[in-house]
N, C-alpha and C. Protein backbone atom coordinates (compact mmCIF):
# COMPACT_ATOMS: atom_id res chain seq x y z
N UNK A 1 -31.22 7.68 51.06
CA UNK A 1 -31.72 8.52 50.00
C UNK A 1 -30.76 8.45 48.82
N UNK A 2 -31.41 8.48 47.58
CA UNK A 2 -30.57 7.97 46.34
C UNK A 2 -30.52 9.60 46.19
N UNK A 3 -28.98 9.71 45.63
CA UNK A 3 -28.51 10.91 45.03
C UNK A 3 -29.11 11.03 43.38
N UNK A 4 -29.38 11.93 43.15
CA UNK A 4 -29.45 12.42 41.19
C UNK A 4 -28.25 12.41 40.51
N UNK A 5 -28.26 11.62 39.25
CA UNK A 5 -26.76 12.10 38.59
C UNK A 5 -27.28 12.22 37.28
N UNK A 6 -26.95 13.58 36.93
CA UNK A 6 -27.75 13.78 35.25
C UNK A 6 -27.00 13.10 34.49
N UNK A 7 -27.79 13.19 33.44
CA UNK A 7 -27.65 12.13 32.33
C UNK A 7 -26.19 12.21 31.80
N UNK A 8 -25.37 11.85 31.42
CA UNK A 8 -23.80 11.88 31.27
C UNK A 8 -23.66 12.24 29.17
N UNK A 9 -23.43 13.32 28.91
CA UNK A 9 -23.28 13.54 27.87
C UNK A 9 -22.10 12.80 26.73
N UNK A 10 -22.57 12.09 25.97
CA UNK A 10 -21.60 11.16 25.19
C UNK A 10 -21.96 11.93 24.11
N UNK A 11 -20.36 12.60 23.98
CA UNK A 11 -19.88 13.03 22.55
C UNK A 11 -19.78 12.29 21.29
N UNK A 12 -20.23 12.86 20.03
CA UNK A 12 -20.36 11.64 19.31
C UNK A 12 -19.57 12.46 17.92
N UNK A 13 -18.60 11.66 17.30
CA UNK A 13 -17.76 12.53 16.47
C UNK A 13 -18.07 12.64 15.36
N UNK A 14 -17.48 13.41 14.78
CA UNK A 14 -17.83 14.68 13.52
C UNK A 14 -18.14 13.28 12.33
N UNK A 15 -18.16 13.80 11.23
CA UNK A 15 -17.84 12.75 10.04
C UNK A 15 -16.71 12.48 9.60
N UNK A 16 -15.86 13.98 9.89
CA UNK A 16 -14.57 14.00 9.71
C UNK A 16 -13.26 13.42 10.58
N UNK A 17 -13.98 13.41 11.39
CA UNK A 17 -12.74 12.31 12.73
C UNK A 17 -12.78 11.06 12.18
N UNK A 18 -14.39 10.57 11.87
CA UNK A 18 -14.40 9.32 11.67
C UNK A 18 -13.88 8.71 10.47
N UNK A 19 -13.92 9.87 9.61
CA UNK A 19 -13.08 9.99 8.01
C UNK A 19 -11.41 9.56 8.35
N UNK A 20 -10.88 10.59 9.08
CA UNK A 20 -10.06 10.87 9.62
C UNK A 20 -9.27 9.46 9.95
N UNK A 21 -9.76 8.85 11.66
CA UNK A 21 -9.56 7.63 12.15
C UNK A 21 -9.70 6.28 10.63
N UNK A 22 -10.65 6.45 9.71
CA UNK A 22 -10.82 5.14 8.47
C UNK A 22 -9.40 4.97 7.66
N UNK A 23 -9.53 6.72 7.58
CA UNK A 23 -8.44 6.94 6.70
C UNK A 23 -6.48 6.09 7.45
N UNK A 24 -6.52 6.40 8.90
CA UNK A 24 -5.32 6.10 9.24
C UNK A 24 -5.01 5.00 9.24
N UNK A 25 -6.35 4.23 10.11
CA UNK A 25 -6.46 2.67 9.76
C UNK A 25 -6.48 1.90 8.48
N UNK A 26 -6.63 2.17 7.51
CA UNK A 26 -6.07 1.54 6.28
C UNK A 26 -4.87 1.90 6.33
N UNK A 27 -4.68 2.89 6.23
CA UNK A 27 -3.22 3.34 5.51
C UNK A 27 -2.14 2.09 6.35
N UNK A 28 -2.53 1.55 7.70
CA UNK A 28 -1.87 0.78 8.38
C UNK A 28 -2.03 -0.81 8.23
N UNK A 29 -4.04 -1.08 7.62
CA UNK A 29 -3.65 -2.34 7.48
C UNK A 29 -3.65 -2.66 5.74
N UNK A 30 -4.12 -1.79 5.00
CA UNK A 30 -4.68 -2.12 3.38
C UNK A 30 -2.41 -2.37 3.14
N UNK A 31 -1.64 -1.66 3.33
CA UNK A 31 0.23 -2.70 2.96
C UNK A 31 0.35 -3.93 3.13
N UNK A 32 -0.45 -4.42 4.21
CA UNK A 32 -0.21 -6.06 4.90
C UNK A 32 -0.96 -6.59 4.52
N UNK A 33 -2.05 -6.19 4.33
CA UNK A 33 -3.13 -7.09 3.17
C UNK A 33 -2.34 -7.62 2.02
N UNK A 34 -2.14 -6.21 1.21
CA UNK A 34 -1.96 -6.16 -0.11
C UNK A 34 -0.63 -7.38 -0.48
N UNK A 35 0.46 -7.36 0.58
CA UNK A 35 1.21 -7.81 1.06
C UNK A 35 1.21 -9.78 0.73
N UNK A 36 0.12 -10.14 2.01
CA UNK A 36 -0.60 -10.84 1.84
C UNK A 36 -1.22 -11.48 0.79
N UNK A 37 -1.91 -10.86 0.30
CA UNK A 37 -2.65 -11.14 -1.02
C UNK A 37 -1.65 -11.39 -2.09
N UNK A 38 -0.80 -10.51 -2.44
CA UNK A 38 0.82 -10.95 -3.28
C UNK A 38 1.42 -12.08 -3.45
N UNK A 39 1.96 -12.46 -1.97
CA UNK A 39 2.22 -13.79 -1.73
C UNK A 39 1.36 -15.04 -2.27
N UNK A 40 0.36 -14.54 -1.59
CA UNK A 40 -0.92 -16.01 -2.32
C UNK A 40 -0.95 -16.03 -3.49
N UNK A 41 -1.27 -14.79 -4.69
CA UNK A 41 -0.90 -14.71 -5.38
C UNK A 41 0.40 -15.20 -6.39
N UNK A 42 1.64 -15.09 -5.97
CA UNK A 42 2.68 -15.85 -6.20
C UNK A 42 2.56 -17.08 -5.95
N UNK A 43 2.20 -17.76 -4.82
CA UNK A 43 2.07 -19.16 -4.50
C UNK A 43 0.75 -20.12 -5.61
N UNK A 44 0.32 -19.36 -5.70
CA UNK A 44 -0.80 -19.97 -6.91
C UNK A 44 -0.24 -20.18 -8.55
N UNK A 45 0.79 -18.83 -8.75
CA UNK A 45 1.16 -18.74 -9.62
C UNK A 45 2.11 -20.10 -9.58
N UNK A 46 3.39 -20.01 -8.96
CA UNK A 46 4.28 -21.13 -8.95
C UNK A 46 3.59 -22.66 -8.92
N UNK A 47 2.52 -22.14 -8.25
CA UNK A 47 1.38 -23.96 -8.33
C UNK A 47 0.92 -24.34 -9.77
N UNK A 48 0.76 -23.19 -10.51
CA UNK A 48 0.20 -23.04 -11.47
C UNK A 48 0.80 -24.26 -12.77
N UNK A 49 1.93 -22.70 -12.25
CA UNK A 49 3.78 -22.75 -13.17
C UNK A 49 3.74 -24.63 -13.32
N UNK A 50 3.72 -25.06 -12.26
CA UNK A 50 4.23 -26.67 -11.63
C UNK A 50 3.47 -27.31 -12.48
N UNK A 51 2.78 -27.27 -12.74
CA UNK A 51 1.38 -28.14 -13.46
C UNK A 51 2.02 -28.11 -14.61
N UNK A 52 2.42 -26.83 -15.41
CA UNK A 52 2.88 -27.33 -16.83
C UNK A 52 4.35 -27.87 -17.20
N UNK A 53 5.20 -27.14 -16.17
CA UNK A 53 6.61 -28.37 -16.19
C UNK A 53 7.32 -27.01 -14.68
N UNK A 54 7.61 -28.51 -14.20
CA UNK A 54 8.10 -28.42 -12.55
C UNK A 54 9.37 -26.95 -12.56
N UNK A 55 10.45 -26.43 -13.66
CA UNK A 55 10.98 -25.73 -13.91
C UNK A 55 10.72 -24.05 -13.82
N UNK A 56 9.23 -24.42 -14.75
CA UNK A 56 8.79 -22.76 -14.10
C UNK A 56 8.07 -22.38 -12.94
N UNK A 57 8.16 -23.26 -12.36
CA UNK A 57 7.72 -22.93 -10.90
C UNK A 57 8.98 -21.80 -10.42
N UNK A 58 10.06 -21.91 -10.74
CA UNK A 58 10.91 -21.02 -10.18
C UNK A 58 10.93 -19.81 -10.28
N UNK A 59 10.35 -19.42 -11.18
CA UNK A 59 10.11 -18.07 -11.66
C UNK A 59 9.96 -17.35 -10.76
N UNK A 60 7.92 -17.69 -10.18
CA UNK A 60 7.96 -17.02 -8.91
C UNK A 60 8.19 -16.92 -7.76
N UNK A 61 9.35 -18.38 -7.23
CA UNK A 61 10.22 -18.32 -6.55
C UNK A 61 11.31 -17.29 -6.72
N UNK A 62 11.74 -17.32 -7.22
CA UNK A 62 12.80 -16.54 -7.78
C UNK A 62 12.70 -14.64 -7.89
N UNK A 63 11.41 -14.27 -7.83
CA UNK A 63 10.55 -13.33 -7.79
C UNK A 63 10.77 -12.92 -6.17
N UNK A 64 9.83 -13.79 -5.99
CA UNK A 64 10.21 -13.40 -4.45
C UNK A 64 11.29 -13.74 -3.58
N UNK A 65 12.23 -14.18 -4.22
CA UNK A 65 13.68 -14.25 -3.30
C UNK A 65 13.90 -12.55 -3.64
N UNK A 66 13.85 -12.29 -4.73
CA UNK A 66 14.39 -10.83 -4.94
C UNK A 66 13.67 -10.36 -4.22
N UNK A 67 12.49 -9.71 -4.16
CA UNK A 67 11.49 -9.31 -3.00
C UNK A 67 12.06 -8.95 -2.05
N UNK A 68 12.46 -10.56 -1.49
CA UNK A 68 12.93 -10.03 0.10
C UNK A 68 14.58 -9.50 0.13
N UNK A 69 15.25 -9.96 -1.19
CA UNK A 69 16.66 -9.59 -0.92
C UNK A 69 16.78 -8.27 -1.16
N UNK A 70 15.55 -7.15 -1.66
CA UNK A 70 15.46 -6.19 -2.11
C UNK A 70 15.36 -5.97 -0.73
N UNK A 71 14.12 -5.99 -0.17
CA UNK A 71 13.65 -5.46 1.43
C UNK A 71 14.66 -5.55 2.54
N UNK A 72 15.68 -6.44 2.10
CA UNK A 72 16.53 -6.98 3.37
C UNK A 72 17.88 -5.75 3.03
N UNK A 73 18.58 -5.78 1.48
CA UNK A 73 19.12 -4.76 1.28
C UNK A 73 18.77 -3.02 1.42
N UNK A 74 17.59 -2.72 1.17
CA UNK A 74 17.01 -1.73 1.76
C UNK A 74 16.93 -0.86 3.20
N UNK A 75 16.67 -2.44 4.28
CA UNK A 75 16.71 -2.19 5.65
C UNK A 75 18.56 -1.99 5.91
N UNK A 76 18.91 -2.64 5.40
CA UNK A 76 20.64 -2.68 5.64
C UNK A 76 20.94 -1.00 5.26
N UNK A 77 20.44 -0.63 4.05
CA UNK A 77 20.91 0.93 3.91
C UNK A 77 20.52 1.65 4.68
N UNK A 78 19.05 1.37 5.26
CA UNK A 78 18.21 2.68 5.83
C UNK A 78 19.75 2.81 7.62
N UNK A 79 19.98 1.17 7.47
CA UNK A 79 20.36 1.29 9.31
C UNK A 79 21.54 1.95 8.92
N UNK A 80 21.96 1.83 7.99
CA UNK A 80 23.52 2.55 7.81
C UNK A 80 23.58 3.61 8.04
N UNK A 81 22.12 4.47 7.19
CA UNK A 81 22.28 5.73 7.20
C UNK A 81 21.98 6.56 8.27
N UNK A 82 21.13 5.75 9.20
CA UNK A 82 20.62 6.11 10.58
C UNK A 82 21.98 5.85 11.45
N UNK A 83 22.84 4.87 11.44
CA UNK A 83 23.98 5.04 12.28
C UNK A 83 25.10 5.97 11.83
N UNK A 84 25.08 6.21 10.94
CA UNK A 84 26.05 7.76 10.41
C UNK A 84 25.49 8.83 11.11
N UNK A 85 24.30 9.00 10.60
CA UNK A 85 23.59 10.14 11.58
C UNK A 85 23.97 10.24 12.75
N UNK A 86 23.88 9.11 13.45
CA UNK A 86 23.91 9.47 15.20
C UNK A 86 25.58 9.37 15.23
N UNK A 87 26.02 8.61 14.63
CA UNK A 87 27.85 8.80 14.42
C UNK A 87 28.20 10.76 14.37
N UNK A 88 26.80 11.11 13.56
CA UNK A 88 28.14 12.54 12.76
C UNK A 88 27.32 13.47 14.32
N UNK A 89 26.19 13.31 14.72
CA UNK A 89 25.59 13.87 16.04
C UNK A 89 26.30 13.75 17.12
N UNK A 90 26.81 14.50 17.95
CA UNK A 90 27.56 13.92 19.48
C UNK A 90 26.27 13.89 19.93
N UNK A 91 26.59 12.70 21.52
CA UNK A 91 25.07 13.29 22.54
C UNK A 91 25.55 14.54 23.51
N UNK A 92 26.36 15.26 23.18
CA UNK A 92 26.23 16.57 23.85
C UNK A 92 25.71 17.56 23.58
N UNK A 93 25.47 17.22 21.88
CA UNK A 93 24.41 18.59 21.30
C UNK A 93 22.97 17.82 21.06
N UNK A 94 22.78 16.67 21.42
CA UNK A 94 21.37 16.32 21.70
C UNK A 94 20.80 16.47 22.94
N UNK A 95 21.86 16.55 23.64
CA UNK A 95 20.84 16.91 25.23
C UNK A 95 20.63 18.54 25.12
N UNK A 96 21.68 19.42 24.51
CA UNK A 96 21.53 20.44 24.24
C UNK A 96 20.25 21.40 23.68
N UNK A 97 19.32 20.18 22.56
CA UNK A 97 17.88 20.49 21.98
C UNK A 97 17.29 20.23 22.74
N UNK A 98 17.11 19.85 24.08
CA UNK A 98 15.88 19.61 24.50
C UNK A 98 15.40 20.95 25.06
């Protein structure tokens, strides 16, 4: 004999979750796009640059060396300031917050 199993209720979310969830998901991939798109951008440009004399191609080389020497100096401060932190913190008053 077959058992009954009622129909299984599937919740279906608000407008605002789904607002909600759109909203987080860009915010995570529309940087790496944009990112993305930059680069190509630059690389077209310097292709561009090349066509009218091989020299200004450097420009937007040169553009994006700063770019990253900016991003790379940046990460170097953020870790500094995060290892001071845990420097000026003992872990005896962090086990202490829990």
């Amino acid at each position: 004999m077959q058992q009954y199993e009622p129909p299984r209720h599937t919740p279906q979310g608000s407008w605002r979750e789904i607002l909600s969830f759109s909203v987080i998901a860009w915010s995570i991939v529309a940087p790496v796009v944009l990112v993305v798109l930059a680069i190509m951008a630059l690389v077209a440009v310097a292709l561009w640059l090349a066509t009218a004399h091989p020299l200004l191609a450097l420009i937007p080389v040169g553009l994006l060396t700063a770019g990253f020497g900016a991003a790379a100096w940046r990460d170097r401060r953020n870790q500094a300031r995060l290892e001071a932190e845990l420097a000026a913190d003992p872990p005896s008053s962090r086990r202490s917050r829990r």
